[in-house]
Protein backbone atom coordinates (compact mmCIF):
# COMPACT_ATOMS: atom_id res chain seq x y z
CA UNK A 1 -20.66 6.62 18.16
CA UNK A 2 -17.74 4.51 19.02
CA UNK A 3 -15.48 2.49 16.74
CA UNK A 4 -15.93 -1.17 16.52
CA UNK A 5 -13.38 -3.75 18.41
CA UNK A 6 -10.84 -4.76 15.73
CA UNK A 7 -11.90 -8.50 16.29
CA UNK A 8 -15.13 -8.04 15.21
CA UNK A 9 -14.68 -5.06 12.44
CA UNK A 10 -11.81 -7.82 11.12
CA UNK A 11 -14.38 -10.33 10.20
CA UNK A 12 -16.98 -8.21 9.05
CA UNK A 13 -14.68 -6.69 6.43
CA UNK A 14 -15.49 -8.78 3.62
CA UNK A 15 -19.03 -8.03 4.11
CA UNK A 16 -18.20 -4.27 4.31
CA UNK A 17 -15.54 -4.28 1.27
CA UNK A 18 -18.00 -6.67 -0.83
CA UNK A 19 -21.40 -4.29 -0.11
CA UNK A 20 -19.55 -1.08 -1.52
CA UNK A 21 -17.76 -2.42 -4.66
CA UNK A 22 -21.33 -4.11 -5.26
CA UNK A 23 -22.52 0.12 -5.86
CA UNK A 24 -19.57 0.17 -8.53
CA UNK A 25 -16.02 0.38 -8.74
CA UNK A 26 -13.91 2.51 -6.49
CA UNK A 27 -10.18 2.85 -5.47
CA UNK A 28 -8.84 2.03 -1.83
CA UNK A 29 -9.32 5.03 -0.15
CA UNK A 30 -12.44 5.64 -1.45
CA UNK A 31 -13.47 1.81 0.05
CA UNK A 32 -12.60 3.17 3.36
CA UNK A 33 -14.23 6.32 2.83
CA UNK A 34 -17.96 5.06 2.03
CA UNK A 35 -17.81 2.40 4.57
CA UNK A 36 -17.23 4.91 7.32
CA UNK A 37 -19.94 6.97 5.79
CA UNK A 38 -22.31 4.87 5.17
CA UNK A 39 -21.97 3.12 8.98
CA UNK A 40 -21.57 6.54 10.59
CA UNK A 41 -18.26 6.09 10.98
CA UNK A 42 -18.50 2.68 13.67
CA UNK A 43 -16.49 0.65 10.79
CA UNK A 44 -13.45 2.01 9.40
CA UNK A 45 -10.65 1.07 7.94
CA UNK A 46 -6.74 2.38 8.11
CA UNK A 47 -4.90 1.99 5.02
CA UNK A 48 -2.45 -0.72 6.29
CA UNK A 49 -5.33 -3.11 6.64
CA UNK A 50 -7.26 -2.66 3.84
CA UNK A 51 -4.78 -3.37 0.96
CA UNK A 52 -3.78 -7.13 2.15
CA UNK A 53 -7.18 -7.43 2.75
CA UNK A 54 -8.45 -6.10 -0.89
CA UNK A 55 -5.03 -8.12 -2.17
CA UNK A 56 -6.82 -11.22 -0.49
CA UNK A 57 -10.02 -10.28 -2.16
CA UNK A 58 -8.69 -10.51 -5.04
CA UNK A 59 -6.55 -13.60 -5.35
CA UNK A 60 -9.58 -15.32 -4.43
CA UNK A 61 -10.78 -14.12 -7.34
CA UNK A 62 -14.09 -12.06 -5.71
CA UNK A 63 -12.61 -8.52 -7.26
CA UNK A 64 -10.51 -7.40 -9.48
CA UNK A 65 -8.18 -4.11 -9.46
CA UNK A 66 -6.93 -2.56 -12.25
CA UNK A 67 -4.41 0.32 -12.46
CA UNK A 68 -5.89 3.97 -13.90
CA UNK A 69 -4.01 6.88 -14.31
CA UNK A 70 -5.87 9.98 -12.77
CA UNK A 71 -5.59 13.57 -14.27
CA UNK A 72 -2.46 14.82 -12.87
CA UNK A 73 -0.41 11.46 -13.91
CA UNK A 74 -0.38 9.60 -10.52
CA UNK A 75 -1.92 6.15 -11.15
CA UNK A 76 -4.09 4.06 -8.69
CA UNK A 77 -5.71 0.73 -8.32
CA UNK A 78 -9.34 0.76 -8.97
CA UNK A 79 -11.34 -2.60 -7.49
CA UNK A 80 -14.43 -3.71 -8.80
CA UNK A 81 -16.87 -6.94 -8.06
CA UNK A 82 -16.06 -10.18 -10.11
CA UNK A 83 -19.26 -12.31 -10.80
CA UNK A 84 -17.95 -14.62 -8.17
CA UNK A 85 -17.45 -12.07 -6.03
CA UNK A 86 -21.27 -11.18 -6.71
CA UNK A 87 -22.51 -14.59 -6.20
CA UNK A 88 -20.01 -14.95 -2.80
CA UNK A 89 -22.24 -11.52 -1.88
CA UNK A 90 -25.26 -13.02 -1.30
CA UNK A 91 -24.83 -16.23 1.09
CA UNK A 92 -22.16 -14.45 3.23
CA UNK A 93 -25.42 -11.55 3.74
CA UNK A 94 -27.52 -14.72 4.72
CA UNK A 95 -25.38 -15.79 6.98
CA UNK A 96 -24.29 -12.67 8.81
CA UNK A 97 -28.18 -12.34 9.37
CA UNK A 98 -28.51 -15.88 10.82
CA UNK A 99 -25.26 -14.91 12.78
CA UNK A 100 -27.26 -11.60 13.74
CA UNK A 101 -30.69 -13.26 14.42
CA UNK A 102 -29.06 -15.32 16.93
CA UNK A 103 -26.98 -13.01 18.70
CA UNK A 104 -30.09 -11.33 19.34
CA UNK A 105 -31.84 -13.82 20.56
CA UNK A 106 -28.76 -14.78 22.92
CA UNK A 107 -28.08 -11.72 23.99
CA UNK A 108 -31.07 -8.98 22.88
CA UNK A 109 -28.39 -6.81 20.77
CA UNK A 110 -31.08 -5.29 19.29
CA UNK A 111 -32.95 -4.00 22.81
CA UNK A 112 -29.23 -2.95 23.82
């Protein structure tokens, strides 16, 4: 299947980042990797746009990264849901199914 338009992968990103770290915590590239697999690969993200994203994330205080060191030394940033970033979860999932809903009805996405 083909990749999403950037416009419209760009603002379902929070949605996408938000839904993943809700399953538990996970580092950047690992954010990337189960959103590809878990949308058959029509959303994914590059590198260079995730971290100011997840950086965005979490100034705003909906998750929080912390550094770990891995087994051979290296360290990475593993990002995990904040309980605002919980409660933030579940009206922006309302509202991309109102935003859904009537993009159907406008346009029958779902008999496309």
């Amino acid at each position: 299947m083909k990749a999403v338009d950037a416009q419209i992968k760009r603002g379902s990103a929070e949605l996408a980042v938000l839904s993943v770290l809700c399953e538990g915590a996970l580092h950047g590239y690992e954010i990337a990797k189960q959103i590809a697999e878990q949308t058959g690969g029509v959303l994914t993200f590059d590198m260079a746009s995730l971290y100011p994203m997840l950086y965005r994330l979490e100034k705003r205080g909906w998750i929080r990264g912390e550094w770990e060191t891995v087994k051979n030394g290296r360290q990475r940033r593993c990002y995990k849901l904040t309980g605002v970033g919980k409660a933030k979860l579940v009206p922006l999932r309302r509202q991309w199914k109102v935003f859904f809903h009537a993009l159907d009805r406008l346009a029958g996405v779902s008999r496309a």
